[in-house]
C-alpha atoms as a PDB file:
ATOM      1  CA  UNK A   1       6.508  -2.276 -14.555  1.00  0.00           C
ATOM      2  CA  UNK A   2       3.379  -3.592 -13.902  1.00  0.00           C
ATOM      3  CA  UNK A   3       1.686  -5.465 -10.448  1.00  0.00           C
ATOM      4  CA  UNK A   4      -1.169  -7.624 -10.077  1.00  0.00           C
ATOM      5  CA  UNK A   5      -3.343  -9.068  -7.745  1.00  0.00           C
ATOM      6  CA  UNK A   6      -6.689  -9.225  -6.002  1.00  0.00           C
ATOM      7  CA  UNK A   7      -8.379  -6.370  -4.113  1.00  0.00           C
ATOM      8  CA  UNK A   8      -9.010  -6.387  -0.590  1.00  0.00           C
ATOM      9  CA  UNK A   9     -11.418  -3.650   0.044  1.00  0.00           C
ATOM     10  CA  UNK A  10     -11.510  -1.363   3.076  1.00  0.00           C
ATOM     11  CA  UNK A  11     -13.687   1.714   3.950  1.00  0.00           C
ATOM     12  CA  UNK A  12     -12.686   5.634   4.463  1.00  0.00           C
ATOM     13  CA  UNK A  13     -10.148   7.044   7.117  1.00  0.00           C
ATOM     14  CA  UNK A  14      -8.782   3.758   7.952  1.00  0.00           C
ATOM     15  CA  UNK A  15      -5.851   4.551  10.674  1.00  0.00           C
ATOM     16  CA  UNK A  16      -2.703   3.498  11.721  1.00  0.00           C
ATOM     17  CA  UNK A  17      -4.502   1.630  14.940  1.00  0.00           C
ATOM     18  CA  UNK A  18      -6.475  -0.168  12.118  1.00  0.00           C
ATOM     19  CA  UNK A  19      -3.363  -0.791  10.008  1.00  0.00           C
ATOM     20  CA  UNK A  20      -1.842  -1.906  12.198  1.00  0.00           C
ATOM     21  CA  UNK A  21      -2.967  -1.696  16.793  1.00  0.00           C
ATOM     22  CA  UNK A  22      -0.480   0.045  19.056  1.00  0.00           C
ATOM     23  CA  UNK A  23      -0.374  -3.224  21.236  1.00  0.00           C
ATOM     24  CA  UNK A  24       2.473  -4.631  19.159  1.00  0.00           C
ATOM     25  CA  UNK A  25       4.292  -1.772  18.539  1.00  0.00           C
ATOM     26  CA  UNK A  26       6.733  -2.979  20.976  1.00  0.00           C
ATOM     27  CA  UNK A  27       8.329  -4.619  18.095  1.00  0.00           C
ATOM     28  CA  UNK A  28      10.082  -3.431  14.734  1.00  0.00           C
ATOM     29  CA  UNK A  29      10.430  -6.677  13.176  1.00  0.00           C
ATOM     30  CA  UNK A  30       8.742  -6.420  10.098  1.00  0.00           C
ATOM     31  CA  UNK A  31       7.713  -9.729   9.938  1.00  0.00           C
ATOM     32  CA  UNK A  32       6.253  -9.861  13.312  1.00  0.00           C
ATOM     33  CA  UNK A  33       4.366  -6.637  12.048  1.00  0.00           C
ATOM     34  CA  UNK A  34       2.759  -7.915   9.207  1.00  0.00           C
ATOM     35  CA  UNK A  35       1.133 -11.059  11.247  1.00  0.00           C
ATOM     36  CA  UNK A  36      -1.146  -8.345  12.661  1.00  0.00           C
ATOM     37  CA  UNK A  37      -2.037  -6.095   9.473  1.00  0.00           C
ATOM     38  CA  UNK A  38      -4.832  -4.534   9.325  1.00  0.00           C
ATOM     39  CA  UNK A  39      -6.140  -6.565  12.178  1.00  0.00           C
ATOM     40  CA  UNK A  40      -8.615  -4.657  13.935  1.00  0.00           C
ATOM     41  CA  UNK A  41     -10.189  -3.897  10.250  1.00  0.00           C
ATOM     42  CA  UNK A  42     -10.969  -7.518   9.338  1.00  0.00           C
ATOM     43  CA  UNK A  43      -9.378 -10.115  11.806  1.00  0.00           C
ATOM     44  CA  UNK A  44      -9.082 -12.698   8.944  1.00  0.00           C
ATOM     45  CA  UNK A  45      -7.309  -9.874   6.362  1.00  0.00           C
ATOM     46  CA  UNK A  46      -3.680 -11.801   6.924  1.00  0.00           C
ATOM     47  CA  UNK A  47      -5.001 -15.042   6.186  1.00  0.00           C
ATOM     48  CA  UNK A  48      -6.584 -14.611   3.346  1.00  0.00           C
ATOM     49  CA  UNK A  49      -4.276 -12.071   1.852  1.00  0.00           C
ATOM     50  CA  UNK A  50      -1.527 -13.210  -1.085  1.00  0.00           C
ATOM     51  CA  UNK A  51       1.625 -12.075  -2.018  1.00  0.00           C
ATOM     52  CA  UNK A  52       1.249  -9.492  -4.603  1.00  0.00           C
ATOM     53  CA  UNK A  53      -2.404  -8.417  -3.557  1.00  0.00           C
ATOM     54  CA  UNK A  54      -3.878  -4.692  -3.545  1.00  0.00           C
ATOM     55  CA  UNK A  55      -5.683  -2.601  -0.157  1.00  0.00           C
ATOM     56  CA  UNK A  56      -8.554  -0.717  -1.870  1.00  0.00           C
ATOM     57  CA  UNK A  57      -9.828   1.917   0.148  1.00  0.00           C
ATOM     58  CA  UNK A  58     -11.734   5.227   0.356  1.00  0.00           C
ATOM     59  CA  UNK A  59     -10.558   8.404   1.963  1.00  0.00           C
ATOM     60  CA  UNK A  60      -8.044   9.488   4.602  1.00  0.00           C
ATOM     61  CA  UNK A  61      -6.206   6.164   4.468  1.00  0.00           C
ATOM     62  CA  UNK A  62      -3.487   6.170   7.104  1.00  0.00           C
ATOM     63  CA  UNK A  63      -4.686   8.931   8.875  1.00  0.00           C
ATOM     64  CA  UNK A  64      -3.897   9.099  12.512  1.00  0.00           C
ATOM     65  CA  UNK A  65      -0.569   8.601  14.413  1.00  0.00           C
ATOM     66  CA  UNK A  66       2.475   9.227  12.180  1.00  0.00           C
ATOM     67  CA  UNK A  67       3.883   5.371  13.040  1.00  0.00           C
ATOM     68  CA  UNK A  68       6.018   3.725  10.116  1.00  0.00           C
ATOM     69  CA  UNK A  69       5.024   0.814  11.344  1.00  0.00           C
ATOM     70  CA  UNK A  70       1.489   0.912   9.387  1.00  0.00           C
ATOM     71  CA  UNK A  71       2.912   0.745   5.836  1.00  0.00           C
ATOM     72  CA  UNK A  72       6.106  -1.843   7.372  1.00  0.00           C
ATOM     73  CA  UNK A  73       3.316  -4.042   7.958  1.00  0.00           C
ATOM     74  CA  UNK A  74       1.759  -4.051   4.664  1.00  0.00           C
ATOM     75  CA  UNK A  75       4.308  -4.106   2.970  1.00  0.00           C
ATOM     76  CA  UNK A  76       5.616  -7.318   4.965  1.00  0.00           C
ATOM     77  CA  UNK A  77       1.980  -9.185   4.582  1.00  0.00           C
ATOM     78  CA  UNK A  78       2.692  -9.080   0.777  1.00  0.00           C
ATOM     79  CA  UNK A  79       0.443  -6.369  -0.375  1.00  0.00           C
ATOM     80  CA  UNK A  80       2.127  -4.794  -3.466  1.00  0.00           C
ATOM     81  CA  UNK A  81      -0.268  -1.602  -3.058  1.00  0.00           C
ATOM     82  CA  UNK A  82      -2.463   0.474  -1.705  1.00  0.00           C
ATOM     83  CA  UNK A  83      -4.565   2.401  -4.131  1.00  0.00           C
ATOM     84  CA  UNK A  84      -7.363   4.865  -2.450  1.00  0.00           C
ATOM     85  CA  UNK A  85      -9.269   7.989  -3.077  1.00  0.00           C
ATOM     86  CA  UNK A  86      -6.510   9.856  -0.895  1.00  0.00           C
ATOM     87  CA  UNK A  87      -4.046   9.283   1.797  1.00  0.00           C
ATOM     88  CA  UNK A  88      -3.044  11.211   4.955  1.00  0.00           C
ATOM     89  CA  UNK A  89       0.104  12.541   4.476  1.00  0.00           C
ATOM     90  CA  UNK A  90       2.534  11.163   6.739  1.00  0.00           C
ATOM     91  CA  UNK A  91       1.267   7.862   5.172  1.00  0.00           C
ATOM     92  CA  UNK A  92       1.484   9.000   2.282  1.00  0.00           C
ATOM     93  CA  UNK A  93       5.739   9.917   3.120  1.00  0.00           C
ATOM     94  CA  UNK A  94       6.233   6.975   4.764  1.00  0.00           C
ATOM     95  CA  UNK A  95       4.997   4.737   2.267  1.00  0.00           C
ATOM     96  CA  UNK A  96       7.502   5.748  -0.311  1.00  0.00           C
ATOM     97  CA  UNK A  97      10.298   6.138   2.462  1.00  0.00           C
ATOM     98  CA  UNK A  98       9.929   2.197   3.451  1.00  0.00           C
ATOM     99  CA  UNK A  99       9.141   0.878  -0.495  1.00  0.00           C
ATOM    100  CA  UNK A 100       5.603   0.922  -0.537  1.00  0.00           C
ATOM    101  CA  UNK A 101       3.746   2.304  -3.375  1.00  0.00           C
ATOM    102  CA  UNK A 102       0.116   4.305  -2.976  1.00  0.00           C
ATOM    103  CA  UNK A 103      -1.963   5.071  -5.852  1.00  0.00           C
ATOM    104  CA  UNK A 104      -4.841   7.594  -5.767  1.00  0.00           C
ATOM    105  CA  UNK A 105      -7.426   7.407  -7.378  1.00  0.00           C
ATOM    106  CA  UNK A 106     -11.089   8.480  -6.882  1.00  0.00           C
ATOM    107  CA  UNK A 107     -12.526   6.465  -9.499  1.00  0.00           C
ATOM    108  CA  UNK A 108     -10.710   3.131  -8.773  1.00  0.00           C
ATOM    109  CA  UNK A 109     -11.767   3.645  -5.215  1.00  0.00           C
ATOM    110  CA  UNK A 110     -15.208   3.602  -6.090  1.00  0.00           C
ATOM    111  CA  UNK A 111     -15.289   1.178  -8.410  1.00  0.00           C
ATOM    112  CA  UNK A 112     -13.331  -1.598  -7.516  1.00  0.00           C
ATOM    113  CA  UNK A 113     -14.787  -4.411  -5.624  1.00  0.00           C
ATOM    114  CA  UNK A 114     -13.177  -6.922  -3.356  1.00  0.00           C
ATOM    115  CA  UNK A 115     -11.989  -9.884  -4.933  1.00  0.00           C
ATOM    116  CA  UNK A 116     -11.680  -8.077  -8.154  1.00  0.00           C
ATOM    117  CA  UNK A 117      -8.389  -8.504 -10.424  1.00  0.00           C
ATOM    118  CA  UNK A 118      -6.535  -5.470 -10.596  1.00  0.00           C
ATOM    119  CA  UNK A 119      -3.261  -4.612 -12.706  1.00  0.00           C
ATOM    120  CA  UNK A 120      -1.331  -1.568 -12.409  1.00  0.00           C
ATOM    121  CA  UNK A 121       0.746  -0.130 -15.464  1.00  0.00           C
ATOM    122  CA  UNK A 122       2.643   1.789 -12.971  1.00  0.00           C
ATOM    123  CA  UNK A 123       4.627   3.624 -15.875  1.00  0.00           C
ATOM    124  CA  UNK A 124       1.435   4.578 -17.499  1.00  0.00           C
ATOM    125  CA  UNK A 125      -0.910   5.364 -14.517  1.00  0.00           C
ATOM    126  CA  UNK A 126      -3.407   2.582 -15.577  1.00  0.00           C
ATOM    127  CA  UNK A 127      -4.953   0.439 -13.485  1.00  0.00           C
ATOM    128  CA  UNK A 128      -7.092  -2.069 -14.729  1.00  0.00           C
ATOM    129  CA  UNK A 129     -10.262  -4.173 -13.524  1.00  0.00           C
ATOM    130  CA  UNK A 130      -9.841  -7.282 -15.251  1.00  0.00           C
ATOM    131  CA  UNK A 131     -13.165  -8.691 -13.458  1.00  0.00           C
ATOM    132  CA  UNK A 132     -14.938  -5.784 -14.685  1.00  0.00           C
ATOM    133  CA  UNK A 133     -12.832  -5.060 -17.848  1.00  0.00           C
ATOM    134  CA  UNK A 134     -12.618  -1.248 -16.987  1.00  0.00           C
ATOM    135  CA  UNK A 135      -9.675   1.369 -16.740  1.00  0.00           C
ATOM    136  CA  UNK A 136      -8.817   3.743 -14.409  1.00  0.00           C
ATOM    137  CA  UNK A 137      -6.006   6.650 -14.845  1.00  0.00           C
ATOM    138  CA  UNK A 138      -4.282   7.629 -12.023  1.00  0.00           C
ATOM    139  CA  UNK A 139      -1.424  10.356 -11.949  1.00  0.00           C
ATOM    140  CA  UNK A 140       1.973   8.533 -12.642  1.00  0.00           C
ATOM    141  CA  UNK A 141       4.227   8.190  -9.713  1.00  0.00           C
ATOM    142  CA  UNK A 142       7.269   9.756 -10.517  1.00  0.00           C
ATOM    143  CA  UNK A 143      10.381   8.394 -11.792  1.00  0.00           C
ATOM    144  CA  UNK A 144      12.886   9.402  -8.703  1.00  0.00           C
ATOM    145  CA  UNK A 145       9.568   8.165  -6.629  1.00  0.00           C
ATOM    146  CA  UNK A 146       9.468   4.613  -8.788  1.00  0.00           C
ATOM    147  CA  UNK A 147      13.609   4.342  -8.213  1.00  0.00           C
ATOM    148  CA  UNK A 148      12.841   4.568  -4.216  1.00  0.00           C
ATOM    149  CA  UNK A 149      10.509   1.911  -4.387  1.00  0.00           C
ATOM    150  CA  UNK A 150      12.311  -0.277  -6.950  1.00  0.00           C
ATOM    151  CA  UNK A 151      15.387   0.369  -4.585  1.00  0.00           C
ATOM    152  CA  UNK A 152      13.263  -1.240  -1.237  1.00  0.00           C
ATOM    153  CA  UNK A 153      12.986   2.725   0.453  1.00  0.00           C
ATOM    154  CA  UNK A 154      15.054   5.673   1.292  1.00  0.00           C
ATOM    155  CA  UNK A 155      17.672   3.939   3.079  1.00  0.00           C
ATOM    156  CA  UNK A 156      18.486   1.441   0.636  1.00  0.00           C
ATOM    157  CA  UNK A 157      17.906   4.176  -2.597  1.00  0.00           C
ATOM    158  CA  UNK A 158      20.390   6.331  -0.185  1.00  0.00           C
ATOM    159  CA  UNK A 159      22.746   3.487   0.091  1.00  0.00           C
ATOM    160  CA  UNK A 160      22.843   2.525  -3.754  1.00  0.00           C
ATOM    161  CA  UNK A 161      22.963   6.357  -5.124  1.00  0.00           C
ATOM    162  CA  UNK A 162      25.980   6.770  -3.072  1.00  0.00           C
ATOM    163  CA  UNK A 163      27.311   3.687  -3.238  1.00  0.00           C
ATOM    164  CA  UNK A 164      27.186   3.427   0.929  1.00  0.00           C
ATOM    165  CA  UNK A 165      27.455   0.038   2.829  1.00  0.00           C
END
């Protein structure tokens, strides 16, 4: 499996208030969510984002309060990934538990530039810089971690593996 898009470049221990501000957690609709991602990072981020596009970032990413609501949102904007140098790890579990993958990867962190094109060999742990025509390895996520997100989360991987309605 392999995703594409364009990076959208963010700094080191970005938090869940950056991700997305505790004045609309009074909402779990995931669609309401994603209108404010990554909002008080770059107030423009949701209109300029695409389906299918990448968060670059640096360290720490998701650090802070231990809110699902920060990788609901962007995973509702459309953002098919996250790749940074690390991630805090409660971001890091929820990601996976709502569908989201997270790559990390020092190097691409570094390197990658916003607006690049990026595309992820997920399989393979490759992601490439088609702007800058490099490659960057990255641990593979693992399969039983690929069927959660191919599955749309926990729940949902739950639901199928046990055949649950």
């Amino acid at each position: 499996m392999q995703i594409r898009g364009k990076a959208w470049k963010f700094g080191d221990d970005i938090d869940t208030d950056a991700i997305i501000p505790a004045r609309y957690l009074n909402t779990s609709d995931p669609f309401e969510l994603a209108k404010h991602c990554m909002e008080d990072a770059d107030k423009t981020f949701i209109q300029k984002v695409k389906k299918g596009d990448i968060i670059v970032a640096g360290k720490n990413f998701g650090c802070g309060s231990s809110r699902e609501h920060a990788p609901v949102a962007i995973k509702y904007a459309g953002v098919s990934c996250v790749i940074a140098k690390d991630f805090a790890r409660i971001f890091f579990r929820n990601a996976f538990n709502i569908g989201l993958l997270i790559f990390e990867s020092e190097e691409a962190s570094q390197k990658i530039n916003e607006g690049d094109e990026i595309e992820i060999d997920i399989k393979k742990g490759i992601i490439k810089n088609l702007t800058k025509n490099e490659e960057y390895k990255v641990k593979p996520i693992p399969e039983f971690m690929q069927e959660l997100v191919a599955a749309g989360g926990l729940i949902n991987y739950a639901k199928q593996k046990f055949s649950i309605k």
